[in-house]
C-alpha atoms as a PDB file:
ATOM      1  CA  UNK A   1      -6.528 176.543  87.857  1.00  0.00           C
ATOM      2  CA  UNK A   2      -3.687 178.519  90.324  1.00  0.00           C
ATOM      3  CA  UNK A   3      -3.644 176.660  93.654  1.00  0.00           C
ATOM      4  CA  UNK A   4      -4.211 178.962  96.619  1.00  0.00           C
ATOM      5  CA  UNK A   5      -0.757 178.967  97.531  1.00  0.00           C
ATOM      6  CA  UNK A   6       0.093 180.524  93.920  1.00  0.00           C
ATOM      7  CA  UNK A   7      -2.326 183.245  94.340  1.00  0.00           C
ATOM      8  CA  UNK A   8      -0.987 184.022  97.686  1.00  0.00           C
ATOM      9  CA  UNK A   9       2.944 183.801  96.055  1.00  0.00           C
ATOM     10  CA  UNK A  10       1.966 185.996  92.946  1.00  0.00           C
ATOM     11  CA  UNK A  11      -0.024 188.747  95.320  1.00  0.00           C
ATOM     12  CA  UNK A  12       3.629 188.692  97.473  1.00  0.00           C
ATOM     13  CA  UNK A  13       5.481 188.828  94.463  1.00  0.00           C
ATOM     14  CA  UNK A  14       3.539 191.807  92.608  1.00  0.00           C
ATOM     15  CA  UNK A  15       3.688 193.927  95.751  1.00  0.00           C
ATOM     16  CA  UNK A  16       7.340 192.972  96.965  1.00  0.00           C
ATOM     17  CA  UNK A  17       8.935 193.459  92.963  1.00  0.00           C
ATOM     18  CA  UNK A  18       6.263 196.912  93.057  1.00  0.00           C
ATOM     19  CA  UNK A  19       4.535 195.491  90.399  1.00  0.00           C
ATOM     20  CA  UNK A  20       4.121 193.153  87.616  1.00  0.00           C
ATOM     21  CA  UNK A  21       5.757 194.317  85.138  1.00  0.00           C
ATOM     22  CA  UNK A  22       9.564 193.409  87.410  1.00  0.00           C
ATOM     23  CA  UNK A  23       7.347 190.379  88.835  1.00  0.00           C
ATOM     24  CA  UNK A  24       9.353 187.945  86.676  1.00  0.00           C
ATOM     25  CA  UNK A  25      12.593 188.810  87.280  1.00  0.00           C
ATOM     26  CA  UNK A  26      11.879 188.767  90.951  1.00  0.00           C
ATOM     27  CA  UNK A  27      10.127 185.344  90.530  1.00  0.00           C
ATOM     28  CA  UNK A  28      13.491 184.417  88.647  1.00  0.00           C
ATOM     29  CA  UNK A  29      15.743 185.274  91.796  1.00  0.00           C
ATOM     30  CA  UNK A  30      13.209 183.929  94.387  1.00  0.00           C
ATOM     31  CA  UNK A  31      13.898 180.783  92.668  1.00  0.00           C
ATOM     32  CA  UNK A  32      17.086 180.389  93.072  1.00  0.00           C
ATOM     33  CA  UNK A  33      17.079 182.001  96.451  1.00  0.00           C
ATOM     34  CA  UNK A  34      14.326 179.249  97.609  1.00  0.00           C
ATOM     35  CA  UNK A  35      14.710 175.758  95.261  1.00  0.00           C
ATOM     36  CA  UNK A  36      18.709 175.831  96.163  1.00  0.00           C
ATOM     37  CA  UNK A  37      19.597 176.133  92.507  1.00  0.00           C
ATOM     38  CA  UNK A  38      21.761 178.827  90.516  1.00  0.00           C
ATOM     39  CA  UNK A  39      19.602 180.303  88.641  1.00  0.00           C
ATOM     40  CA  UNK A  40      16.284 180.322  86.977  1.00  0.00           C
ATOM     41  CA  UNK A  41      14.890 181.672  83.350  1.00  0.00           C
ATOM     42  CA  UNK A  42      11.209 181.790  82.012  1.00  0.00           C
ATOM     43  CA  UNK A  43      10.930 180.984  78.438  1.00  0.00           C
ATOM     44  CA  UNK A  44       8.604 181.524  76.139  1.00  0.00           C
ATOM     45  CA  UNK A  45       7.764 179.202  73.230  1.00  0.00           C
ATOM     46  CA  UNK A  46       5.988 180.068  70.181  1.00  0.00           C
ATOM     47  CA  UNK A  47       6.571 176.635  68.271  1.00  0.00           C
ATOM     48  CA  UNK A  48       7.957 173.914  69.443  1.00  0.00           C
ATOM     49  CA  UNK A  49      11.341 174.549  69.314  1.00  0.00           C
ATOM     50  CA  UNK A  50      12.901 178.017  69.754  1.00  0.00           C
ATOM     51  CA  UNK A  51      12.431 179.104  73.848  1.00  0.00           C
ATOM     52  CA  UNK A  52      13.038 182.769  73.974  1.00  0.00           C
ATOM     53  CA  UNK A  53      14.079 184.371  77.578  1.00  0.00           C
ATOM     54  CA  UNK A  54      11.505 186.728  78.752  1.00  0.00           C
ATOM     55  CA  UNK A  55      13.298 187.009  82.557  1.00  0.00           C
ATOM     56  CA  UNK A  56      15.775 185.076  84.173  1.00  0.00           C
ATOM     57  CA  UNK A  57      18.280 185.608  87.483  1.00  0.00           C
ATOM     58  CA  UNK A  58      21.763 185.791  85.877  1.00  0.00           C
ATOM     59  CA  UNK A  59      23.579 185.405  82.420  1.00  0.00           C
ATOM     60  CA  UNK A  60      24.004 181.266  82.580  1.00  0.00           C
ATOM     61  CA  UNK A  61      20.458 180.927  82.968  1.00  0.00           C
ATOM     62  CA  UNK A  62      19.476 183.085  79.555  1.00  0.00           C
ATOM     63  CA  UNK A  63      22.335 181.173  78.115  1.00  0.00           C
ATOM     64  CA  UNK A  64      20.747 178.338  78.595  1.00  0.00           C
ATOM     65  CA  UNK A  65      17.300 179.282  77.375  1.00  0.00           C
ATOM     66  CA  UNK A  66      19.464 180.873  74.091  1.00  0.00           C
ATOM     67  CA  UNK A  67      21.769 177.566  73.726  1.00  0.00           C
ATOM     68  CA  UNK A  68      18.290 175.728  73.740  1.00  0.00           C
ATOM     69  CA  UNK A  69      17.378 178.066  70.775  1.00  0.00           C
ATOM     70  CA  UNK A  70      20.405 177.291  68.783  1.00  0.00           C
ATOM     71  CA  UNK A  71      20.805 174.053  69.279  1.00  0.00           C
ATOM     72  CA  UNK A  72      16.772 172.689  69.128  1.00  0.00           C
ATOM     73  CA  UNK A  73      16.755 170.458  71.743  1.00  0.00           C
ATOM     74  CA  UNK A  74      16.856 171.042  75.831  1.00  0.00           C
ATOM     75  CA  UNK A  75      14.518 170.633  79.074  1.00  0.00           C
ATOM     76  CA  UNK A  76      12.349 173.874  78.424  1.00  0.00           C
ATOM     77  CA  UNK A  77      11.655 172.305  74.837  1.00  0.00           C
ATOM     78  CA  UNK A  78      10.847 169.032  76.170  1.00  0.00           C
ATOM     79  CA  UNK A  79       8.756 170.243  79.207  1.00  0.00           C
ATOM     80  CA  UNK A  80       7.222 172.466  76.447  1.00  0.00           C
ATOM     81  CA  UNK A  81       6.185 169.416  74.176  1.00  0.00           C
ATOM     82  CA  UNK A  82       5.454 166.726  76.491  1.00  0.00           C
ATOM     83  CA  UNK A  83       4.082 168.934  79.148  1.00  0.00           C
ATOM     84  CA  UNK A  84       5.666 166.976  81.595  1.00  0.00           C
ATOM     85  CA  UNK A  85       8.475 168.214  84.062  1.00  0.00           C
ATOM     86  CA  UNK A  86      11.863 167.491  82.617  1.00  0.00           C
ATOM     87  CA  UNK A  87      14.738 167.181  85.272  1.00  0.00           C
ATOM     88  CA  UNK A  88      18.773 166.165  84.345  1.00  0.00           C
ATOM     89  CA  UNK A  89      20.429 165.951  87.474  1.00  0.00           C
ATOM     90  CA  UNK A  90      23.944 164.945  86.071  1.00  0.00           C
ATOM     91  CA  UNK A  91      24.517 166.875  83.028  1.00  0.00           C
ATOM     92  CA  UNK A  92      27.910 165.854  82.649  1.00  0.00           C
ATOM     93  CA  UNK A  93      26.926 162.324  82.207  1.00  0.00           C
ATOM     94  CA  UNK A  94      24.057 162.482  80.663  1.00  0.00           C
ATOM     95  CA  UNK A  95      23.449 162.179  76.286  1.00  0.00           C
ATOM     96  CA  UNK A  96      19.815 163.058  76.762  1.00  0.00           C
ATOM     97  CA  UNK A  97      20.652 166.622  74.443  1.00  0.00           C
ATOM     98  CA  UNK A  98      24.566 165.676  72.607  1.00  0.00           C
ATOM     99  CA  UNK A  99      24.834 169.004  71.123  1.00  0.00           C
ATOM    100  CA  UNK A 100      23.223 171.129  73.908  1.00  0.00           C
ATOM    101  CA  UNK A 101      24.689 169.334  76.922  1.00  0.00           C
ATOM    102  CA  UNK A 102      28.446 170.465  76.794  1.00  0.00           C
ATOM    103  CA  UNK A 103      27.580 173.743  75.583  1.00  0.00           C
ATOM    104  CA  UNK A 104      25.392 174.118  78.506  1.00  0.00           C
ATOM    105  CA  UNK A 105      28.436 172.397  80.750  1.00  0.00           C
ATOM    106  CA  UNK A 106      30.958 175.183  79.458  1.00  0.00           C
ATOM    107  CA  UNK A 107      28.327 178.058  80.204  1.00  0.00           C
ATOM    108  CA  UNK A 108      28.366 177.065  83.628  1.00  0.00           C
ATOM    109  CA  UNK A 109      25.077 174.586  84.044  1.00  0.00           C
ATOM    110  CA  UNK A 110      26.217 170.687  85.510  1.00  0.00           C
ATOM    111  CA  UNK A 111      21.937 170.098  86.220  1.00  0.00           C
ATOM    112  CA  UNK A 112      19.088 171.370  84.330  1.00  0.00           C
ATOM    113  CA  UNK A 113      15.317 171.455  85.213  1.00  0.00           C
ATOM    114  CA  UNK A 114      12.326 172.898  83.234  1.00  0.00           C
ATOM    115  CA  UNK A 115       8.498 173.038  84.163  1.00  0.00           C
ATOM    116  CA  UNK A 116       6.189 173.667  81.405  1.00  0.00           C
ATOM    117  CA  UNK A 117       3.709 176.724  81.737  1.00  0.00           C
ATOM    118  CA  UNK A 118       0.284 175.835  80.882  1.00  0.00           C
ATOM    119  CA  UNK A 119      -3.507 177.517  80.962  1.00  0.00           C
ATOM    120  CA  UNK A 120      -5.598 174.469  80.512  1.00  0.00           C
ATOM    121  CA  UNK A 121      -4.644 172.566  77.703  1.00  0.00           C
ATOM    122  CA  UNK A 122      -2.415 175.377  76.363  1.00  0.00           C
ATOM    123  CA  UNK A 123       1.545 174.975  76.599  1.00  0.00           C
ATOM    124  CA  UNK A 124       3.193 178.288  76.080  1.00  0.00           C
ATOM    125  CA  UNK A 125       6.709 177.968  77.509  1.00  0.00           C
ATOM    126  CA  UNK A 126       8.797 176.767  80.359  1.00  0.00           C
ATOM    127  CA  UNK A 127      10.464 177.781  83.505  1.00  0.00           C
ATOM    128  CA  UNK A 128      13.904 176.663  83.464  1.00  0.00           C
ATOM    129  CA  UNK A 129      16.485 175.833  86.223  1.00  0.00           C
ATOM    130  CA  UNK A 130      20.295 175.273  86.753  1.00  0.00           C
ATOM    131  CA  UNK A 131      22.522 174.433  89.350  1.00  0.00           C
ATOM    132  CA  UNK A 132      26.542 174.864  88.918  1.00  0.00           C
ATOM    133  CA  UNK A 133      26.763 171.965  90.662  1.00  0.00           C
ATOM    134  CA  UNK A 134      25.219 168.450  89.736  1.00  0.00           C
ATOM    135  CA  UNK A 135      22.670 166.537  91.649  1.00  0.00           C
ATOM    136  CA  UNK A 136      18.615 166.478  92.087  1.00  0.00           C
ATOM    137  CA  UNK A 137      16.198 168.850  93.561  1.00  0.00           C
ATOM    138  CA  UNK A 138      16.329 168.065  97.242  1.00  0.00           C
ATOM    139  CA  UNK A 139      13.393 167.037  99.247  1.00  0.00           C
ATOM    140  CA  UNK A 140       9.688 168.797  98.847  1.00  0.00           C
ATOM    141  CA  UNK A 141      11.934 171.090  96.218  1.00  0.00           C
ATOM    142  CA  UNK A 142      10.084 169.725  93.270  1.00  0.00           C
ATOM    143  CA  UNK A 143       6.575 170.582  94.107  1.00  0.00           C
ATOM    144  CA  UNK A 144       8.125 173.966  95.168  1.00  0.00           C
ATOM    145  CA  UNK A 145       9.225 174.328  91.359  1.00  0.00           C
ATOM    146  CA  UNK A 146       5.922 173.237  89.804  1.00  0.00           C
ATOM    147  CA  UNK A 147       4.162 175.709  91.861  1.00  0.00           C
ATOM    148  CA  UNK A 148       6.817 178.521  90.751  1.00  0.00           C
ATOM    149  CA  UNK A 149       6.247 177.861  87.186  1.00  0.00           C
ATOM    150  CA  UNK A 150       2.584 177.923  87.889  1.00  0.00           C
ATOM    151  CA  UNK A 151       3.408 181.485  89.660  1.00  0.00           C
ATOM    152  CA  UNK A 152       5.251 182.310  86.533  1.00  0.00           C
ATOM    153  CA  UNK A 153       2.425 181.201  84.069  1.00  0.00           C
ATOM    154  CA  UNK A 154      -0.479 183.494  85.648  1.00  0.00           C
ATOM    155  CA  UNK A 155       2.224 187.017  85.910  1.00  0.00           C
ATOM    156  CA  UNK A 156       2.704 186.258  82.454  1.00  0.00           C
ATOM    157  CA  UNK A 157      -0.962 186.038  81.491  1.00  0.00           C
ATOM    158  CA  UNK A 158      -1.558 188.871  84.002  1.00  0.00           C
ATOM    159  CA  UNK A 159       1.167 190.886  82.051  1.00  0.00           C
ATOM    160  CA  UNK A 160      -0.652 190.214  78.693  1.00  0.00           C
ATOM    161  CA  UNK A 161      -4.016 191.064  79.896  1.00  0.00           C
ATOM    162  CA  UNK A 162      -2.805 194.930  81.148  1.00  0.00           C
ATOM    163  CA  UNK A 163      -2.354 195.709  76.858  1.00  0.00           C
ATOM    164  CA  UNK A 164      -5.602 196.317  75.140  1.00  0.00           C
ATOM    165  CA  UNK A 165      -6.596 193.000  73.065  1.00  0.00           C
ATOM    166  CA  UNK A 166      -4.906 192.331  69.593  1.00  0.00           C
ATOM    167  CA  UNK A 167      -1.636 194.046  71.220  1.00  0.00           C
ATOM    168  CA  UNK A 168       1.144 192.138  73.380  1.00  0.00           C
ATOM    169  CA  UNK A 169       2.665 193.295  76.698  1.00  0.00           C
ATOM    170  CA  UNK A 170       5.888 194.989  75.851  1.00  0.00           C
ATOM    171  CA  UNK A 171       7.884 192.292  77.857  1.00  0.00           C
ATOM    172  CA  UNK A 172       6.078 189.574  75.327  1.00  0.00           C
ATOM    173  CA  UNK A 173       6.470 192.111  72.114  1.00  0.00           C
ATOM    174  CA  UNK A 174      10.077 192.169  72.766  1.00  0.00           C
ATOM    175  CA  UNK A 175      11.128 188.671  72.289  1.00  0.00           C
ATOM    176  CA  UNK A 176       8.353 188.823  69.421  1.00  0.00           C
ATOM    177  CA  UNK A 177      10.221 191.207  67.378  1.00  0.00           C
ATOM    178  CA  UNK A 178      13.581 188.989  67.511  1.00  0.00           C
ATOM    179  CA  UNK A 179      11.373 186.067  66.488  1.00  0.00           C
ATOM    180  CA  UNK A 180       9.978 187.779  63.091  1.00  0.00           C
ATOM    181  CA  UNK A 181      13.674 188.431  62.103  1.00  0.00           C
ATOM    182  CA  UNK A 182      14.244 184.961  62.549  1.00  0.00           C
ATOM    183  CA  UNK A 183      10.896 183.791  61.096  1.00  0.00           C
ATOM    184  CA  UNK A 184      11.978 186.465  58.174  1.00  0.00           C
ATOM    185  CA  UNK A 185      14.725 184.809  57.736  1.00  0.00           C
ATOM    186  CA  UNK A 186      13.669 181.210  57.590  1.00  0.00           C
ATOM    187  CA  UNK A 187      11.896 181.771  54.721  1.00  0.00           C
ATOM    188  CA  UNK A 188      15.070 183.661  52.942  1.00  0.00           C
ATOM    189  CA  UNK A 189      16.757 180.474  53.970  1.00  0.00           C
ATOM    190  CA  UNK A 190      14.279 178.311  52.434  1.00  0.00           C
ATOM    191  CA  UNK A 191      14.668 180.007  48.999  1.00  0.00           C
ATOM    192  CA  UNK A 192      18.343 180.057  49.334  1.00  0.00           C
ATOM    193  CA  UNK A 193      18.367 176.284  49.679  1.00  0.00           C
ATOM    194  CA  UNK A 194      15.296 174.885  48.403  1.00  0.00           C
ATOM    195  CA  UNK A 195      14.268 173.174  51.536  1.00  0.00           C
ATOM    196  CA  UNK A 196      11.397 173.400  54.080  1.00  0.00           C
ATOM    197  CA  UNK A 197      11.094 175.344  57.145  1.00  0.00           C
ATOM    198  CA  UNK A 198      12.340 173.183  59.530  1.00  0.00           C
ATOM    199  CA  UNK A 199      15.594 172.614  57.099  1.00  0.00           C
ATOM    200  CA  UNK A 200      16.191 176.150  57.335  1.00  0.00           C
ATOM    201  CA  UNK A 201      15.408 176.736  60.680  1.00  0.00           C
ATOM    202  CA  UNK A 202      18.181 174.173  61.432  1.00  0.00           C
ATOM    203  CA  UNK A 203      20.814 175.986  58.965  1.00  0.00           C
ATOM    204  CA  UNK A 204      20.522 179.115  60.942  1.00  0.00           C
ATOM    205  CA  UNK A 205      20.884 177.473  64.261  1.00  0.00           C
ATOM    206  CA  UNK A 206      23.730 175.441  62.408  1.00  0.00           C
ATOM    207  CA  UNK A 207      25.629 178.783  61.463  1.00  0.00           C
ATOM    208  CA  UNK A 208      24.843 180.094  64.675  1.00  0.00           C
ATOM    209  CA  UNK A 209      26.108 177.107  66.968  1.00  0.00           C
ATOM    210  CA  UNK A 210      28.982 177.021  64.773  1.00  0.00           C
ATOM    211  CA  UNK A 211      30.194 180.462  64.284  1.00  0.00           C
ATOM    212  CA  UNK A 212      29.454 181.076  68.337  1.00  0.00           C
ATOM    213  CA  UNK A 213      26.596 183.769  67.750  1.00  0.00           C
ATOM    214  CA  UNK A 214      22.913 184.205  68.663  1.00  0.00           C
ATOM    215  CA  UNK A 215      20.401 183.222  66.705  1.00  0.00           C
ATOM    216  CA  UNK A 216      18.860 186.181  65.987  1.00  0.00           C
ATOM    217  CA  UNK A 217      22.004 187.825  65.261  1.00  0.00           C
ATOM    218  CA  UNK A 218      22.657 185.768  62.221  1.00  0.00           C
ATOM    219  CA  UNK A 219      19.095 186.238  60.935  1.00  0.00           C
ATOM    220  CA  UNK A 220      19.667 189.906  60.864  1.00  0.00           C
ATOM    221  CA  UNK A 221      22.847 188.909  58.653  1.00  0.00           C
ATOM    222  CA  UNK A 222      20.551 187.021  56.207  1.00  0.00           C
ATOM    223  CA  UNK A 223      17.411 189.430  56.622  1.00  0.00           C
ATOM    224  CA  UNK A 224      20.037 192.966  55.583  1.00  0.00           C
ATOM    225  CA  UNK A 225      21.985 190.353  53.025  1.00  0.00           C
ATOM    226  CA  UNK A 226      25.222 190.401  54.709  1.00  0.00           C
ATOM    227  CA  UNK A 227      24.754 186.662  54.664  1.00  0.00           C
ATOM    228  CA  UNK A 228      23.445 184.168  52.115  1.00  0.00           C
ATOM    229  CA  UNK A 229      23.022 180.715  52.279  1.00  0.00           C
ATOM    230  CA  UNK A 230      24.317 178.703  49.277  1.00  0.00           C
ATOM    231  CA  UNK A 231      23.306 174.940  48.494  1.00  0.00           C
END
Protein backbone atom coordinates (compact mmCIF):
# COMPACT_ATOMS: atom_id res chain seq x y z
CA UNK A 1 0.00 0.00 0.00
CA UNK A 2 1.47 3.87 -0.98
CA UNK A 3 2.24 5.61 2.33
CA UNK A 4 0.54 8.99 2.62
CA UNK A 5 3.54 10.79 1.93
CA UNK A 6 3.71 8.94 -1.64
CA UNK A 7 0.28 9.92 -2.49
CA UNK A 8 0.96 13.42 -1.54
CA UNK A 9 4.60 13.21 -3.75
CA UNK A 10 2.84 11.52 -6.83
CA UNK A 11 -0.31 14.21 -6.70
CA UNK A 12 2.84 17.04 -6.69
CA UNK A 13 4.54 15.26 -9.23
CA UNK A 14 1.51 14.69 -11.79
CA UNK A 15 0.51 18.34 -11.51
CA UNK A 16 4.13 19.96 -11.40
CA UNK A 17 5.47 17.48 -14.69
CA UNK A 18 1.49 18.48 -16.18
CA UNK A 19 0.75 15.09 -16.11
CA UNK A 20 1.60 11.53 -15.93
CA UNK A 21 2.60 10.64 -18.82
CA UNK A 22 6.29 13.18 -18.17
CA UNK A 23 5.70 12.10 -14.35
CA UNK A 24 8.70 9.75 -14.59
CA UNK A 25 11.12 11.68 -16.01
CA UNK A 26 10.36 14.39 -13.55
CA UNK A 27 10.44 11.77 -10.70
CA UNK A 28 13.92 10.82 -12.35
CA UNK A 29 15.37 14.49 -11.90
CA UNK A 30 13.66 15.10 -8.49
CA UNK A 31 15.82 12.34 -7.48
CA UNK A 32 18.80 13.45 -8.09
CA UNK A 33 17.89 16.98 -7.25
CA UNK A 34 16.71 15.66 -3.60
CA UNK A 35 18.78 12.12 -2.61
CA UNK A 36 22.24 14.12 -3.55
CA UNK A 37 23.03 11.61 -6.25
CA UNK A 38 23.76 12.04 -10.15
CA UNK A 39 21.24 10.62 -11.56
CA UNK A 40 18.38 8.26 -11.38
CA UNK A 41 16.67 5.60 -14.00
CA UNK A 42 13.42 3.45 -13.57
CA UNK A 43 13.71 0.08 -15.01
CA UNK A 44 11.50 -2.21 -15.94
CA UNK A 45 11.97 -5.99 -15.69
CA UNK A 46 10.13 -8.55 -17.49
CA UNK A 47 12.34 -11.65 -16.35
CA UNK A 48 14.79 -11.66 -14.18
CA UNK A 49 17.48 -10.40 -15.92
CA UNK A 50 17.21 -7.80 -18.72
CA UNK A 51 16.11 -4.10 -16.91
CA UNK A 52 14.92 -1.95 -19.70
CA UNK A 53 14.93 2.08 -19.09
CA UNK A 54 11.50 3.43 -19.18
CA UNK A 55 12.79 7.18 -17.76
CA UNK A 56 15.82 8.27 -16.29
CA UNK A 57 17.63 11.97 -15.60
CA UNK A 58 20.69 11.85 -17.93
CA UNK A 59 22.62 9.44 -20.35
CA UNK A 60 24.93 7.59 -17.41
CA UNK A 61 21.94 6.64 -15.68
CA UNK A 62 20.21 4.69 -18.91
CA UNK A 63 23.69 3.44 -19.40
CA UNK A 64 23.60 1.90 -16.50
CA UNK A 65 20.17 0.33 -16.68
CA UNK A 66 21.47 -0.83 -20.55
CA UNK A 67 25.07 -2.09 -19.20
CA UNK A 68 22.86 -4.09 -16.62
CA UNK A 69 21.09 -5.57 -19.75
CA UNK A 70 24.21 -6.63 -21.44
CA UNK A 71 26.06 -7.75 -18.95
CA UNK A 72 23.15 -9.81 -16.62
CA UNK A 73 24.07 -8.85 -13.45
CA UNK A 74 23.71 -5.23 -11.49
CA UNK A 75 21.71 -3.56 -8.44
CA UNK A 76 18.30 -3.10 -10.39
CA UNK A 77 18.58 -7.00 -11.14
CA UNK A 78 19.34 -7.84 -7.70
CA UNK A 79 16.80 -5.43 -6.02
CA UNK A 80 14.52 -6.99 -8.72
CA UNK A 81 15.14 -10.69 -7.49
CA UNK A 82 15.66 -10.42 -3.92
CA UNK A 83 13.30 -7.59 -3.45
CA UNK A 84 15.51 -6.12 -1.15
CA UNK A 85 17.30 -2.64 -1.58
CA UNK A 86 20.69 -3.12 -3.12
CA UNK A 87 23.26 -0.26 -2.35
CA UNK A 88 27.33 -0.27 -3.60
CA UNK A 89 28.76 2.65 -2.18
CA UNK A 90 32.39 2.09 -3.54
CA UNK A 91 32.12 0.80 -6.94
CA UNK A 92 35.61 1.03 -7.64
CA UNK A 93 36.42 -1.42 -5.00
CA UNK A 94 33.88 -3.47 -5.01
CA UNK A 95 33.67 -7.33 -7.17
CA UNK A 96 30.03 -7.63 -6.22
CA UNK A 97 29.20 -7.42 -10.47
CA UNK A 98 33.17 -8.17 -12.27
CA UNK A 99 31.90 -7.59 -15.65
CA UNK A 100 29.37 -4.77 -14.96
CA UNK A 101 31.38 -2.80 -12.40
CA UNK A 102 34.16 -1.17 -14.63
CA UNK A 103 31.91 -0.75 -17.41
CA UNK A 104 29.68 1.12 -15.16
CA UNK A 105 33.08 2.99 -13.67
CA UNK A 106 34.05 4.14 -17.35
CA UNK A 107 30.35 5.39 -18.05
CA UNK A 108 30.70 7.65 -15.31
CA UNK A 109 28.95 5.71 -12.10
CA UNK A 110 31.73 5.26 -8.83
CA UNK A 111 28.20 4.21 -6.46
CA UNK A 112 25.17 2.46 -7.48
CA UNK A 113 21.77 2.04 -5.67
CA UNK A 114 18.53 0.26 -6.82
CA UNK A 115 15.05 -0.10 -5.01
CA UNK A 116 12.84 -2.72 -6.28
CA UNK A 117 9.20 -1.66 -7.41
CA UNK A 118 6.63 -3.86 -6.05
CA UNK A 119 2.50 -4.12 -5.87
CA UNK A 120 2.10 -6.67 -3.19
CA UNK A 121 3.96 -9.60 -3.82
CA UNK A 122 4.66 -8.56 -7.44
CA UNK A 123 8.33 -7.35 -8.42
CA UNK A 124 8.25 -5.58 -11.71
CA UNK A 125 11.44 -3.50 -11.88
CA UNK A 126 13.73 -1.18 -10.07
CA UNK A 127 14.59 2.38 -9.53
CA UNK A 128 18.15 2.85 -9.97
CA UNK A 129 20.70 5.44 -8.65
CA UNK A 130 24.30 6.76 -9.29
CA UNK A 131 26.54 9.11 -7.94
CA UNK A 132 29.91 10.22 -9.94
CA UNK A 133 31.39 10.22 -6.89
CA UNK A 134 31.72 7.21 -4.35
CA UNK A 135 30.29 6.99 -0.92
CA UNK A 136 26.72 6.06 0.82
CA UNK A 137 23.41 7.70 0.84
CA UNK A 138 23.74 10.31 3.55
CA UNK A 139 21.55 10.49 6.52
CA UNK A 140 17.47 9.92 6.34
CA UNK A 141 18.49 9.66 2.32
CA UNK A 142 17.62 6.02 2.22
CA UNK A 143 14.09 6.05 3.34
CA UNK A 144 13.82 9.10 0.98
CA UNK A 145 14.78 6.56 -1.93
CA UNK A 146 12.45 3.74 -0.89
CA UNK A 147 9.65 6.10 -0.83
CA UNK A 148 10.72 7.46 -4.46
CA UNK A 149 10.67 4.08 -5.90
CA UNK A 150 7.39 3.54 -4.22
CA UNK A 151 6.36 7.03 -6.04
CA UNK A 152 7.73 5.51 -9.14
CA UNK A 153 5.87 2.09 -8.80
CA UNK A 154 2.16 3.62 -8.48
CA UNK A 155 2.88 6.46 -11.83
CA UNK A 156 3.81 3.44 -13.51
CA UNK A 157 0.72 1.43 -12.61
CA UNK A 158 -1.24 4.70 -12.96
CA UNK A 159 0.29 5.00 -16.54
CA UNK A 160 -0.85 1.39 -17.40
CA UNK A 161 -4.27 1.75 -16.10
CA UNK A 162 -5.07 5.10 -18.58
CA UNK A 163 -4.86 2.18 -21.85
CA UNK A 164 -7.93 0.11 -22.15
CA UNK A 165 -7.16 -3.55 -20.63
CA UNK A 166 -5.21 -6.16 -22.81
CA UNK A 167 -3.20 -2.97 -24.25
CA UNK A 168 0.05 -1.35 -22.58
CA UNK A 169 0.71 2.38 -21.99
CA UNK A 170 2.79 3.55 -24.86
CA UNK A 171 5.73 4.41 -22.44
CA UNK A 172 5.53 0.44 -21.33
CA UNK A 173 4.82 -0.73 -25.21
CA UNK A 174 7.94 0.94 -26.15
CA UNK A 175 10.53 -0.90 -24.28
CA UNK A 176 8.13 -3.98 -25.10
CA UNK A 177 8.75 -3.84 -28.70
CA UNK A 178 12.75 -3.82 -28.22
CA UNK A 179 12.22 -6.81 -25.93
CA UNK A 180 10.33 -9.10 -28.68
CA UNK A 181 13.32 -8.42 -31.05
CA UNK A 182 15.43 -9.65 -28.49
CA UNK A 183 13.09 -12.45 -27.31
CA UNK A 184 12.92 -13.10 -31.36
CA UNK A 185 16.13 -13.45 -31.40
CA UNK A 186 16.90 -15.72 -28.51
CA UNK A 187 15.19 -18.29 -29.99
CA UNK A 188 17.18 -17.78 -33.54
CA UNK A 189 20.12 -18.05 -31.23
CA UNK A 190 19.02 -21.15 -29.70
CA UNK A 191 18.71 -22.93 -33.10
CA UNK A 192 21.91 -21.50 -34.24
CA UNK A 193 23.69 -23.13 -31.32
CA UNK A 194 21.69 -25.82 -29.97
CA UNK A 195 21.46 -24.49 -26.52
CA UNK A 196 18.71 -23.21 -24.15
CA UNK A 197 17.40 -19.85 -23.63
CA UNK A 198 19.41 -18.65 -21.09
CA UNK A 199 22.65 -19.89 -23.28
CA UNK A 200 21.51 -17.72 -25.91
CA UNK A 201 20.40 -14.97 -24.07
CA UNK A 202 24.02 -14.81 -22.76
CA UNK A 203 25.60 -15.06 -26.47
CA UNK A 204 23.78 -11.97 -27.45
CA UNK A 205 24.73 -10.03 -24.43
CA UNK A 206 28.28 -11.67 -25.07
CA UNK A 207 28.42 -10.14 -28.72
CA UNK A 208 26.98 -7.14 -27.49
CA UNK A 209 29.40 -6.42 -24.42
CA UNK A 210 32.07 -7.34 -26.68
CA UNK A 211 31.54 -5.61 -29.89
CA UNK A 212 30.43 -2.27 -27.67
CA UNK A 213 26.67 -2.26 -28.94
CA UNK A 214 23.17 -2.44 -27.40
CA UNK A 215 21.50 -5.29 -26.96
CA UNK A 216 18.79 -4.84 -28.97
CA UNK A 217 20.82 -3.62 -31.71
CA UNK A 218 22.49 -6.90 -32.26
CA UNK A 219 19.18 -8.80 -32.09
CA UNK A 220 17.97 -6.82 -34.99
CA UNK A 221 21.33 -8.12 -36.71
CA UNK A 222 20.30 -11.75 -35.98
CA UNK A 223 16.38 -11.17 -36.36
CA UNK A 224 17.08 -9.40 -40.46
CA UNK A 225 20.13 -12.18 -40.79
CA UNK A 226 22.89 -9.80 -40.97
CA UNK A 227 24.24 -11.88 -38.13
CA UNK A 228 24.36 -15.60 -37.38
CA UNK A 229 25.60 -17.35 -34.64
CA UNK A 230 27.82 -20.39 -35.43
CA UNK A 231 28.73 -23.24 -32.81
Amino acid sequence: MTSDRSQRMIRRLVEQAGGPDASLEWLCDTCARELEVSGAAVALIVSGHDPGSIASSDEVASAVVDLQFRTGEGPAIDAHRGGLAVIEPELATSTRWPVLGPEALAAGAEALFAFPLRAGAARFGALTLYRDRSGPLGDGLFAAAQTMAEVACEVTLRLQAQVPPGSLHQIIDHLGDQRTVIYQATGMVMVQLGVGPEGAGAALRARAYVTDRPVRDVAADVVDRRIRFEL
